[in-house]
N, C-alpha and C. Protein backbone atom coordinates (compact mmCIF):
# COMPACT_ATOMS: atom_id res chain seq x y z
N UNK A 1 -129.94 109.71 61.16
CA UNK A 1 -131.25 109.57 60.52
C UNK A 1 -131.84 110.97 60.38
N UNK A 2 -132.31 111.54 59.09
CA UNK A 2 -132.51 113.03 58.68
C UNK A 2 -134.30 112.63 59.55
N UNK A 3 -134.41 114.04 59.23
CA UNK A 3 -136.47 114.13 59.12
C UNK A 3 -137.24 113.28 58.47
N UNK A 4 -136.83 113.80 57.27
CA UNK A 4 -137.84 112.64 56.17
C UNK A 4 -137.94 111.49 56.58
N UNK A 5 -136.76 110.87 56.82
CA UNK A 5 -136.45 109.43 57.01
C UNK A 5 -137.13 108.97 58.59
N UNK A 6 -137.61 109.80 59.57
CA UNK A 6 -137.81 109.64 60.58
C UNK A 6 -139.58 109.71 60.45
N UNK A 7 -139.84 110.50 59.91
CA UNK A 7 -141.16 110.83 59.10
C UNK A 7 -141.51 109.46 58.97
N UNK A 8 -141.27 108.99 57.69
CA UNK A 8 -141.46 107.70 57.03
C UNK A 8 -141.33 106.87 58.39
N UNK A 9 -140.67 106.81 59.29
CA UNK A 9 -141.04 105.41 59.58
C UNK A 9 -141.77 105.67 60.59
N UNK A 10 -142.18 106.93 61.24
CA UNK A 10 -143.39 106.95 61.99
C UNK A 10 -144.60 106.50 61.70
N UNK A 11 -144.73 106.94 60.36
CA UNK A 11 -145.69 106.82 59.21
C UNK A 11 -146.35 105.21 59.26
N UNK A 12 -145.11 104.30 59.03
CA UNK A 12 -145.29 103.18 58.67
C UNK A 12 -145.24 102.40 60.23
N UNK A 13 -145.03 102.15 61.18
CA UNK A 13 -145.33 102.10 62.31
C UNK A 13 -147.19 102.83 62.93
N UNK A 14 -147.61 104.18 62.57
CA UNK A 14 -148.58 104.10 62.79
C UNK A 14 -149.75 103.36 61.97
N UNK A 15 -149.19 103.58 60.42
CA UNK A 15 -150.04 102.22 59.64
C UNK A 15 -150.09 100.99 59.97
N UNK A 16 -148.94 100.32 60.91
CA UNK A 16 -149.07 98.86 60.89
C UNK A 16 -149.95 98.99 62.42
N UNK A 17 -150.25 99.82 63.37
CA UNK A 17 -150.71 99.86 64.54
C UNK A 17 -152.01 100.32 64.00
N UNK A 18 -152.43 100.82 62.65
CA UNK A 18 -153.99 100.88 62.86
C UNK A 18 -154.15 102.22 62.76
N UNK A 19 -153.34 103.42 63.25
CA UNK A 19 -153.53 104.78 63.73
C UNK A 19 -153.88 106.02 62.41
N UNK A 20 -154.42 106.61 63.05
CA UNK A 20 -154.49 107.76 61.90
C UNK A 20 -152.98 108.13 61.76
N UNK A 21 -153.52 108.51 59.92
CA UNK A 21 -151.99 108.34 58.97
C UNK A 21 -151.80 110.35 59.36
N UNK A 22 -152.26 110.80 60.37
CA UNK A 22 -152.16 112.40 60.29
C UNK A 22 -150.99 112.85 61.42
N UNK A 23 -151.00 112.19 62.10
CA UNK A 23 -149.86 112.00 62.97
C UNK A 23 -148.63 112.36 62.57
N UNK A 24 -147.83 112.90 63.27
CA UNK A 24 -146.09 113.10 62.48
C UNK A 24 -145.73 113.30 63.85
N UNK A 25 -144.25 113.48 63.57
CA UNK A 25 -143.25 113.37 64.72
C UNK A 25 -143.21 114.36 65.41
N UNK A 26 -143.75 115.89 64.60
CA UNK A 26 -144.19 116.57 65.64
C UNK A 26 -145.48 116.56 66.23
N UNK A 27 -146.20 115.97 66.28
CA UNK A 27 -147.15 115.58 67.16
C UNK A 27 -147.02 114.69 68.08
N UNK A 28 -146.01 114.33 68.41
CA UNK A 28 -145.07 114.15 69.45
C UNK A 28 -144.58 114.74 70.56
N UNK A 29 -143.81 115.74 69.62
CA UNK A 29 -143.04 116.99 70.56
C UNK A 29 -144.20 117.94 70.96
N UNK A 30 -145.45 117.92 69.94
CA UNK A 30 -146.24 119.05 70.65
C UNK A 30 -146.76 118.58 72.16
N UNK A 31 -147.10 117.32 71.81
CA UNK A 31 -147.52 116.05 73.06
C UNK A 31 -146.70 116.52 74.14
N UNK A 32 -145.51 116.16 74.18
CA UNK A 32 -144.47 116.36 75.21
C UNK A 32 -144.47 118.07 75.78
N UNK A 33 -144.63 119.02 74.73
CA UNK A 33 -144.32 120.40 75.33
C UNK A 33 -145.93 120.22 75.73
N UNK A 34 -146.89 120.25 75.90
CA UNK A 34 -148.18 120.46 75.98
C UNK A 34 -148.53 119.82 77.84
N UNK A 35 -147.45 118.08 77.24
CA UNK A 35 -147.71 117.24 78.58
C UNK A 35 -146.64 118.19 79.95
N UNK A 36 -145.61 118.57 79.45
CA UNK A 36 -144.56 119.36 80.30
C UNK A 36 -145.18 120.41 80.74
N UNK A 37 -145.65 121.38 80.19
CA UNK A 37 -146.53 122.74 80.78
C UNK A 37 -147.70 122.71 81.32
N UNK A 38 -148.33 121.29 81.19
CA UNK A 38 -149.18 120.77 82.41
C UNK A 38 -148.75 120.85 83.61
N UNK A 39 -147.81 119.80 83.58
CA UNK A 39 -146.97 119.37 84.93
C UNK A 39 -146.08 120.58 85.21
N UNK A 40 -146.22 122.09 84.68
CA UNK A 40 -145.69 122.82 85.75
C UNK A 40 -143.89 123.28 85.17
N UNK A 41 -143.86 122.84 84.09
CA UNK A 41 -142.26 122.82 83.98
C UNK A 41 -142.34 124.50 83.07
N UNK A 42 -141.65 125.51 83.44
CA UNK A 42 -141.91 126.42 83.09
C UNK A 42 -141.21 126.89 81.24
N UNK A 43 -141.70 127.66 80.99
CA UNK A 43 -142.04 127.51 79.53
C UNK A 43 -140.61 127.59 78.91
N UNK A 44 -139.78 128.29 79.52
CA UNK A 44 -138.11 128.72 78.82
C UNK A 44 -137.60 127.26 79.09
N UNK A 45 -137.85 126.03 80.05
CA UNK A 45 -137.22 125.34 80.13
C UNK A 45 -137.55 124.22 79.21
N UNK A 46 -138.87 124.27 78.31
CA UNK A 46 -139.36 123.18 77.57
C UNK A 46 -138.60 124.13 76.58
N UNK A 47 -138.75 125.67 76.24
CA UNK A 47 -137.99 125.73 74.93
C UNK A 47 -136.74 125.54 74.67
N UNK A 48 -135.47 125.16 75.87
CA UNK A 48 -134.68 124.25 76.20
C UNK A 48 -134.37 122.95 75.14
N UNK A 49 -135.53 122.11 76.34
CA UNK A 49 -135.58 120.86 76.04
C UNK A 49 -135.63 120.62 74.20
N UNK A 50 -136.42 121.43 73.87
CA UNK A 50 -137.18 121.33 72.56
C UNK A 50 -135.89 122.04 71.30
N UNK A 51 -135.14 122.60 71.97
CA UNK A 51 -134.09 123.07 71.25
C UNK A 51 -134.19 124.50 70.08
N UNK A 52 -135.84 125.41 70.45
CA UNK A 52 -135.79 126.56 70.19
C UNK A 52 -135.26 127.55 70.23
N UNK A 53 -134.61 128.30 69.46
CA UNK A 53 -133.79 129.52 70.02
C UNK A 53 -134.82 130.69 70.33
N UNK A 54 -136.00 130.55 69.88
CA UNK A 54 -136.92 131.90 69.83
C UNK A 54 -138.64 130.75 71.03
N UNK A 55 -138.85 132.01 71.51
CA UNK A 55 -140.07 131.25 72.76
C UNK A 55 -141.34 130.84 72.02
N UNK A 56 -141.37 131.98 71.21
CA UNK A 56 -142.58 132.05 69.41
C UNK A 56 -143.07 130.59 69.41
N UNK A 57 -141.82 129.91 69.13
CA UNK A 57 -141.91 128.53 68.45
C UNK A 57 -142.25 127.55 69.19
N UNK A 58 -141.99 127.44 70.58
CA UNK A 58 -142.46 126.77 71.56
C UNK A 58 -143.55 126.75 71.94
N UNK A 59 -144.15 128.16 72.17
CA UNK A 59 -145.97 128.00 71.73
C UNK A 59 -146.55 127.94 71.16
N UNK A 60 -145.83 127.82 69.84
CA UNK A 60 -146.96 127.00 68.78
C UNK A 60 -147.35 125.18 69.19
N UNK A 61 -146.32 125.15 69.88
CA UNK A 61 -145.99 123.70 70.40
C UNK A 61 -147.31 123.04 71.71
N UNK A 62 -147.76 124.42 72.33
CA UNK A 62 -148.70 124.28 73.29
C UNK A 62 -150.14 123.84 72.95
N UNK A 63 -150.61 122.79 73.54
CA UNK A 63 -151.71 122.61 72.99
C UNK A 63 -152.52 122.61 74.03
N UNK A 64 -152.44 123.51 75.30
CA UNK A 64 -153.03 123.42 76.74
C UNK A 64 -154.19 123.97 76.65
N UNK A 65 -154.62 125.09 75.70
CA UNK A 65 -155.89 125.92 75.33
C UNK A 65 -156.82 125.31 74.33
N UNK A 66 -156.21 124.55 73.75
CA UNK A 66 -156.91 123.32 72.45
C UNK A 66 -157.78 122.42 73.31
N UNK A 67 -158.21 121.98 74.47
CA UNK A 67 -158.11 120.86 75.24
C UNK A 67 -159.75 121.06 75.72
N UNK A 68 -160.29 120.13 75.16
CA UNK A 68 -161.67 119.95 75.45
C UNK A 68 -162.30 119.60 77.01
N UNK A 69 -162.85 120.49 77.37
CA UNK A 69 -162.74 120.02 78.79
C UNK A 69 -164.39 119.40 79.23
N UNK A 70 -164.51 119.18 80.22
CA UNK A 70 -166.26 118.85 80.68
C UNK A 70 -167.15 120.12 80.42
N UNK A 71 -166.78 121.20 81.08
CA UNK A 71 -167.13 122.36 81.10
C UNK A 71 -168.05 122.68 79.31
N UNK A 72 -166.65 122.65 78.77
CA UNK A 72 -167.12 123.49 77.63
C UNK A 72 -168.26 122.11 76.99
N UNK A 73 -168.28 121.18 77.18
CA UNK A 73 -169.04 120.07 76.08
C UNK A 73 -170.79 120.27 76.92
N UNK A 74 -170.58 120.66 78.42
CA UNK A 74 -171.82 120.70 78.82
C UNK A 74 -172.47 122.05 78.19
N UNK A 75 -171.64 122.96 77.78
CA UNK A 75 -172.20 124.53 77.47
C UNK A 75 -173.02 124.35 76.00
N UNK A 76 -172.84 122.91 74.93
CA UNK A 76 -173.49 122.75 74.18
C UNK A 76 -175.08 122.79 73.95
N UNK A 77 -175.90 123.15 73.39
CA UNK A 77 -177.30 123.25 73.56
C UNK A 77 -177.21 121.69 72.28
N UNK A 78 -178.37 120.89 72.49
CA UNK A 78 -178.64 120.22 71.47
C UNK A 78 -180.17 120.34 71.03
């Protein structure tokens, strides 16, 4: 089964569940490298898992600094 084809049926699986259509399969893998470097698994070994030859690409994959925390939502003034 190529990309495209894996694409598509994520696609159509998150349409029949209701989900935003923005989702793709790498939002998945970013999930997984993001959930892994939580838990401590050090970074050469997710770019491993993830099958990168270059480390570059694996932190684009990180989404640990993206991550809304209590902190920052209380620093809001309204």
């Amino acid at each position: 089964m190529g990309g495209v084809e894996t694409c598509r049926r994520v696609k159509r699986r998150l349409e029949a569940a209701g989900l935003p259509g923005n989702i793709s399969p790498h939002s998945f893998r970013s999930c997984a490298a993001t959930d892994l470097l939580l838990q401590g698994v050090p970074l050469d070994d997710v770019q491993h898992l993830l099958g990168h030859s270059d480390v570059r690409t694996t932190r684009l994959y990180d989404r640990r600094q993206k991550a809304v925390t209590r902190d920052s939502v209380e620093r809001i003034s309204v």
